[in-house]
Structure formats: C-alpha cells, structure tokens
Protein backbone atom coordinates (compact mmCIF):
# COMPACT_ATOMS: atom_id res chain seq x y z
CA UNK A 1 -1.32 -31.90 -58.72
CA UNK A 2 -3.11 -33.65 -55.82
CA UNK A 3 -3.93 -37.37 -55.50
CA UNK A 4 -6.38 -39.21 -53.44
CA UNK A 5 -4.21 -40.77 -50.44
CA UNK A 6 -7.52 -42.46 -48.78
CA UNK A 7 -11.15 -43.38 -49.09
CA UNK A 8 -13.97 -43.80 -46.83
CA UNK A 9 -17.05 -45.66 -47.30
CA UNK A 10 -19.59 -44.46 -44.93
CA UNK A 11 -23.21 -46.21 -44.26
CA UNK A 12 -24.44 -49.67 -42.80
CA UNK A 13 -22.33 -52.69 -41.94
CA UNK A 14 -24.40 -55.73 -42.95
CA UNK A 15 -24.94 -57.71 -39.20
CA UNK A 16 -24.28 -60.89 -40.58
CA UNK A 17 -22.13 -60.90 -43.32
CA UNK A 18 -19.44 -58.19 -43.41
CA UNK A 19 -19.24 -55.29 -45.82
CA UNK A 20 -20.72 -52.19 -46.27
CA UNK A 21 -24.21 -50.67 -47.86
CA UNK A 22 -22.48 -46.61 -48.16
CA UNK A 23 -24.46 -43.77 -48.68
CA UNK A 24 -21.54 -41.45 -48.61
CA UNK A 25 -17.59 -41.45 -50.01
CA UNK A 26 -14.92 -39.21 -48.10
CA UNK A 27 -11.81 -38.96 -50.06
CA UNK A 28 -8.48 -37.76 -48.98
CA UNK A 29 -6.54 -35.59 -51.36
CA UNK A 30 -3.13 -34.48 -50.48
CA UNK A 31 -0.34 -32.75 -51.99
CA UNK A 32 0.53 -29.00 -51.30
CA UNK A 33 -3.07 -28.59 -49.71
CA UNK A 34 -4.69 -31.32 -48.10
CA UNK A 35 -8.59 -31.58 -48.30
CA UNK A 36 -11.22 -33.73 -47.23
CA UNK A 37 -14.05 -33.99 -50.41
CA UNK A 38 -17.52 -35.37 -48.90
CA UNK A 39 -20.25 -36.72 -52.05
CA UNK A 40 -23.24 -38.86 -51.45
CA UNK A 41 -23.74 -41.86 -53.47
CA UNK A 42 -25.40 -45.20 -52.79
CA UNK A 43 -24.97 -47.82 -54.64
CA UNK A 44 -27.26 -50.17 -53.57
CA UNK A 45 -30.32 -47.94 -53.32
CA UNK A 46 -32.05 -44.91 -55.29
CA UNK A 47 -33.30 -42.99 -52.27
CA UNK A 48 -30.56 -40.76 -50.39
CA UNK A 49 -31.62 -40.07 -46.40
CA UNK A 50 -30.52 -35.89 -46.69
CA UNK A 51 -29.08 -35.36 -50.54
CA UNK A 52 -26.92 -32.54 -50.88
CA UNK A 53 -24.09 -31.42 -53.04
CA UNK A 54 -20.21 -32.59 -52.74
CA UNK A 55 -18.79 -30.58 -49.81
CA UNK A 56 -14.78 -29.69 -49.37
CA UNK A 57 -12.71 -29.29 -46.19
CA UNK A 58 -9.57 -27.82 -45.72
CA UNK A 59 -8.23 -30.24 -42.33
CA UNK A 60 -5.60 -29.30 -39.56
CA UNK A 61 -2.78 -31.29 -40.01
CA UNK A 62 -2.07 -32.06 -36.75
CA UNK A 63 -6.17 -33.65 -36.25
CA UNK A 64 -6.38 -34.75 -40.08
CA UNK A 65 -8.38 -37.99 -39.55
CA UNK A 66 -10.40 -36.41 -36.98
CA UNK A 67 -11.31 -33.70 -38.53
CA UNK A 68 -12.94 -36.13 -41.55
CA UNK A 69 -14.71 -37.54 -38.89
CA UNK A 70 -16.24 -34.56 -37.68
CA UNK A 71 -17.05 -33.83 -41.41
CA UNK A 72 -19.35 -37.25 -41.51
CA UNK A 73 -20.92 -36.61 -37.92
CA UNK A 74 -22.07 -33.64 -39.29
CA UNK A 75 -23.26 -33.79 -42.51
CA UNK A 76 -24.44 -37.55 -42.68
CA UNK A 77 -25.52 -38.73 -39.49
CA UNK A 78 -26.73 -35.08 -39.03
CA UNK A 79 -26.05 -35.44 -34.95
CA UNK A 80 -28.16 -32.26 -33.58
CA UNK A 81 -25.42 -31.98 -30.45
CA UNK A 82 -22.62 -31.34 -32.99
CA UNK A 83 -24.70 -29.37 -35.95
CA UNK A 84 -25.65 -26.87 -33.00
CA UNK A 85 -21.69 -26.32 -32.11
CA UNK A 86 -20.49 -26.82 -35.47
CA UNK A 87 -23.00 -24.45 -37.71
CA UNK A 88 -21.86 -20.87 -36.97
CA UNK A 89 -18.57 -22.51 -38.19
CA UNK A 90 -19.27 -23.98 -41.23
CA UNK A 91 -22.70 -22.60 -42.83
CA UNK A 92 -22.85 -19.01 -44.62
CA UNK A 93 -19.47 -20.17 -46.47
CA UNK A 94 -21.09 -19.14 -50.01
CA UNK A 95 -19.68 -22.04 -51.78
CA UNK A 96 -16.73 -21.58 -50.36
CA UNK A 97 -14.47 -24.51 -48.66
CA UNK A 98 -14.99 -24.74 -45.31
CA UNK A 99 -10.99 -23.77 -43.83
CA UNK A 100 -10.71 -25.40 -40.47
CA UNK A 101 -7.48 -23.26 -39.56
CA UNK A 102 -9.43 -20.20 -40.48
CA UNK A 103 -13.00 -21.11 -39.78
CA UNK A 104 -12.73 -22.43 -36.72
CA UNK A 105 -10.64 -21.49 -32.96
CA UNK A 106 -9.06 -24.77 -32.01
CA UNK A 107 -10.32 -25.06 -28.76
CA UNK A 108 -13.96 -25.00 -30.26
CA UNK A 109 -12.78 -27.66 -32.69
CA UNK A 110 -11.05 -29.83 -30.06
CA UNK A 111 -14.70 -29.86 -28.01
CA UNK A 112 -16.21 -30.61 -31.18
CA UNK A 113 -13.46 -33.89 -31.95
CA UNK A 114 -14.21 -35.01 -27.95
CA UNK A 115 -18.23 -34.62 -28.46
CA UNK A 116 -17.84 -37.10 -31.89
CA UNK A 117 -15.94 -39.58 -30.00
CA UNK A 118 -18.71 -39.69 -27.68
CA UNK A 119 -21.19 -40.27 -30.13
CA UNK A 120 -22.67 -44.34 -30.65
CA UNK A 121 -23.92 -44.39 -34.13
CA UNK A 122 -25.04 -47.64 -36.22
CA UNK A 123 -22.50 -46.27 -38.98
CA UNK A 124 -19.50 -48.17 -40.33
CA UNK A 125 -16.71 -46.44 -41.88
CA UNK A 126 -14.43 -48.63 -44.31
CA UNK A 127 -10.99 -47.03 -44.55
CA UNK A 128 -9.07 -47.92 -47.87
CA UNK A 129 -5.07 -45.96 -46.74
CA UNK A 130 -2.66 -45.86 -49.44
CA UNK A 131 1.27 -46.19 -48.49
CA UNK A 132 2.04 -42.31 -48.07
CA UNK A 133 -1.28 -40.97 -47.02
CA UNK A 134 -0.54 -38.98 -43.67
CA UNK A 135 -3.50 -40.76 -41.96
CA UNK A 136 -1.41 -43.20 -41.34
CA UNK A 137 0.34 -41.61 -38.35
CA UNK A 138 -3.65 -40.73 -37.45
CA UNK A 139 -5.50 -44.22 -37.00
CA UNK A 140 -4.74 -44.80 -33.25
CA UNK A 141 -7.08 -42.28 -32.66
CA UNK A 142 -10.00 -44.29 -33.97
CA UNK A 143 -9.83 -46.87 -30.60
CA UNK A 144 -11.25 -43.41 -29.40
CA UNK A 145 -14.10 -43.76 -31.41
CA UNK A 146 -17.87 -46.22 -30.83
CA UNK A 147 -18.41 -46.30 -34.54
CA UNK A 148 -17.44 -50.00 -36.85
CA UNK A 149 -14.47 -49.37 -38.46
CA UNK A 150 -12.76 -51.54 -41.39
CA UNK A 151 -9.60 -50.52 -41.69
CA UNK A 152 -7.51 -51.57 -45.16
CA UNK A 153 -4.02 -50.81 -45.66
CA UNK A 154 -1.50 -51.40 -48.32
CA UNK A 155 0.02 -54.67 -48.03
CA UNK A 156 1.61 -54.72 -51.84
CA UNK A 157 2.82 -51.56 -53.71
CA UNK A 158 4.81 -51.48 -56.86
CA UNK A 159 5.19 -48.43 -58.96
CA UNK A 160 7.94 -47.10 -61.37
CA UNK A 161 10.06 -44.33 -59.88
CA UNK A 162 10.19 -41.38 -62.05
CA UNK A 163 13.23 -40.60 -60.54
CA UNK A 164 15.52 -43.72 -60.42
CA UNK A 165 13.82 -44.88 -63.26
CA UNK A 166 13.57 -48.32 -61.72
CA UNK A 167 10.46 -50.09 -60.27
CA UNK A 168 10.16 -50.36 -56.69
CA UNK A 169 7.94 -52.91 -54.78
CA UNK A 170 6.88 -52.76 -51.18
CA UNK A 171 5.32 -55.50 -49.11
CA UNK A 172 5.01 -59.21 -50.09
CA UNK A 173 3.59 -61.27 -52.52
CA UNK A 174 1.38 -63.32 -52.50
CA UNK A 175 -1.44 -61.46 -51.03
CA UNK A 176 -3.69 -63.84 -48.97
C-alpha cells in the first residue's frame, strides 16, 4: 500500500507576509513504486491559469526531487524552453503514467533537470517532508534552484510500532 511521504504547494508567495496562494499540489507517494501525482486546485480563487486533469509520474530514484520539479516546470509554469524538449517524452502517453526510466534517455533528462535550474520563475514551492520520505537525501539540490522555496520538515513524530508494539517518539517537545 503506498503513502504520501511529501507535499508540495505550488503558486505565489505573498511579498509581504509569508505563505502561499497554490494553484497546484504535488504529492509524493512511496512504497514499492514511487510516483509523483500532480492535481490543480486553488483555494483561494475559482479561476485556474491552464486546468487540466491529475497527472502521474513514475521518478528516477537517483533524481527523485528533481524530477518533481521538472514535472511543475512543465505542466504549471508551462516554460516553452522545457515543453519543446520535454513533449516527445511525455505527450501521446494515452492515459498512461508518464515512466521516466522508460520514457525518457537520461542524458535528455539530465539537460532537461540543468535547463529547470536555470529557469527564474515568480513561483514558490512549500515543501511539507515527512521523517522517511527519500527526498530527504534530495533537498541540497534545491540551492541549485532560483525559485522561493519553504521547506518544512518533521520536527516531532510519534507513532505506535506495529512491530514492537510500543510507541516510539522522535524529535522534541515542545514545538516552538
């Protein structure tokens, strides 16, 4: 059964008081296949810039986190540079998941990772991590990167063990 290990809030930063106005939600969902699910949904507003349906991603493992990126450049800020490169890669799927082991050669999708860190966009991306989502060993890339970022990590974590049959806690208390 797969879980969500991370979320991503993508739209506009507010300039003078922090947060985020998303348009779009990126979730992370790991387990014995990892995939990257893209929906659009605004809160804050009715009208959607370029509505579309929820799109899925099968990610290397080795360029998880960048891969997601490259999933955002090119469906929501809709970059021509990188929807030129990227389309004979990912359209014509027929509803099908777009496999970037199998869709893509690597060296095509490492020139398309170096043309999105290029990129200067007025997007934020919030990052909400859980404890054991693999984009943890990931975020250094994102000093790579001209984009706001918000990155949130775990700082408490206390679940029952199904195992030990104990709870476990991780972190401190209190939380400022």
């Amino acid at each position: 059964m797969a879980t969500l290990t991370a979320q991503l809030l993508i739209g506009k930063g507010h300039p003078y008081h922090g947060g985020i106005n998303p348009t779009h939600y990126l979730f992370l969902s790991e387990n014995s296949v990892p995939a990257w699910i893209l929906v659009p949904e605004n809160l804050l507003s009715s009208k959607h810039p370029k509505p579309f349906k929820k799109k899925v991603w099968i990610p290397t493992l080795e360029h998880m986190l960048e891969d997601g990126l490259l999933m955002v450049v090119y469906y929501v800020l809709n970059d021509p540079v990188i929807q030129e490169k990227a389309r004979p890669f990912i359209e014509g799927k027929k509803g099908r998941r777009v496999q970037l082991y199998e869709d893509i050669d690597m060296s095509s999708l490492r020139e398309l990772h170096a043309l999105c860190r290029q990129m200067d966009t007025d997007y934020k991306i919030a990052f909400t991590i859980f404890d054991d989502s693999t984009l943890n060993g990931h975020l250094d890339v994102l000093k790579q990167y001209k984009m706001d970022v918000e990155i949130c990590l775990s700082c408490y974590h206390r679940y029952e063990n199904v195992w030990g049959q104990r709870t476990v806690e991780r972190g401190s208390w209190p939380i400022r």
